[in-house]
Protein backbone atom coordinates (compact mmCIF):
# COMPACT_ATOMS: atom_id res chain seq x y z
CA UNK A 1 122.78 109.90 104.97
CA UNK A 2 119.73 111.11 106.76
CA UNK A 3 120.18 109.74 110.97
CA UNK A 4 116.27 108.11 110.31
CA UNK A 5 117.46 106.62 106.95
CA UNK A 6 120.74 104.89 108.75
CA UNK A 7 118.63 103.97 111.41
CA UNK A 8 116.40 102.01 109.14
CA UNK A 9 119.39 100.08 107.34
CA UNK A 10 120.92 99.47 110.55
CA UNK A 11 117.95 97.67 112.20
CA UNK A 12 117.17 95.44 109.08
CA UNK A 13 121.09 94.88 109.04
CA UNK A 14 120.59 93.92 112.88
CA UNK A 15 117.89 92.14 112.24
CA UNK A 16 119.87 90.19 109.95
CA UNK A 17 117.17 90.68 107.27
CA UNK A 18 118.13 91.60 103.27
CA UNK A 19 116.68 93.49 100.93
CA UNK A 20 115.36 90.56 99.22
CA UNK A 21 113.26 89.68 102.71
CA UNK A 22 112.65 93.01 103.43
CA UNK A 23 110.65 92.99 99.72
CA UNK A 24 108.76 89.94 100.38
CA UNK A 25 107.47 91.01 103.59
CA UNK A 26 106.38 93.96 102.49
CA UNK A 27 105.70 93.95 98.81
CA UNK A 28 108.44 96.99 97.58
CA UNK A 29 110.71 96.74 95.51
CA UNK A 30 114.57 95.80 96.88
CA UNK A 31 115.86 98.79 94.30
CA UNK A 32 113.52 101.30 95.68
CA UNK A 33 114.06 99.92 99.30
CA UNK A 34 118.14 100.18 98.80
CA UNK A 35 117.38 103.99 97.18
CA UNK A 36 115.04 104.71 100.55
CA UNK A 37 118.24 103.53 102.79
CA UNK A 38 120.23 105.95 101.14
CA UNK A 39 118.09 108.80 100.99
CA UNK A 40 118.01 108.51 96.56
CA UNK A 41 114.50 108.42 97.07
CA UNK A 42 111.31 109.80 99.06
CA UNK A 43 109.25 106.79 101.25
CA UNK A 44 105.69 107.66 101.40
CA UNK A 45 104.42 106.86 104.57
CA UNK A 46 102.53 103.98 103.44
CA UNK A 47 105.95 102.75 102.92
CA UNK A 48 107.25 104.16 105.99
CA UNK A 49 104.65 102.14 107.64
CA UNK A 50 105.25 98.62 106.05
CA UNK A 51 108.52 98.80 106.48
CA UNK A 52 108.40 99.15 109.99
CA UNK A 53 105.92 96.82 110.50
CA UNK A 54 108.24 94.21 108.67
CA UNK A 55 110.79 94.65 110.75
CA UNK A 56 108.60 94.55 114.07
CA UNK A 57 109.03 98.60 114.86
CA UNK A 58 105.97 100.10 116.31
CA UNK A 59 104.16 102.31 114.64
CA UNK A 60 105.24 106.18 114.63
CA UNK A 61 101.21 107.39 115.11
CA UNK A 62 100.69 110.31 116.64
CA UNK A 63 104.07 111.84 116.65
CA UNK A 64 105.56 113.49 114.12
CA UNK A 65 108.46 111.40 111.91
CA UNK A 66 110.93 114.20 110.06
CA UNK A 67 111.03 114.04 106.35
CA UNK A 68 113.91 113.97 104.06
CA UNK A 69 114.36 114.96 100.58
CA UNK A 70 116.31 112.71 98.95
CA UNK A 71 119.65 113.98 97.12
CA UNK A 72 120.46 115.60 94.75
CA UNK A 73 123.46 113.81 94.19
């Protein structure tokens, strides 16, 4: 799994937040969250975005956040 992508799960997992919050607060899906966490799928930034503003990150602007392709397996 992608370091950014672990990252992610592991500060909603600190955060003691689930999927199922993680969804409400920001309006995606908890089976396309889950497939973001482990790198099945591609978050757009605008889901980038409200995920980390659900889980009280700041915002990445003006720096540059790597991308990931998700697998192929």
């Amino acid at each position: 799994m992608p370091p950014l992508l672990r990252t992610l799960r592991e500060i909603r997992m600190g955060s003691r937040t689930t999927l199922r919050q993680l969804q409400d607060r920001t309006g995606i899906n908890k089976g396309t969250l889950s497939q973001i966490e482990r790198g099945r799928m591609v978050a757009s930034p605008a889901e980038l975005a409200a995920i980390a503003d659900a889980l009280g990150l700041d915002r990445l602007e003006n720096r540059t956040v790597p991308c990931f392709e998700a697998d192929a397996g």
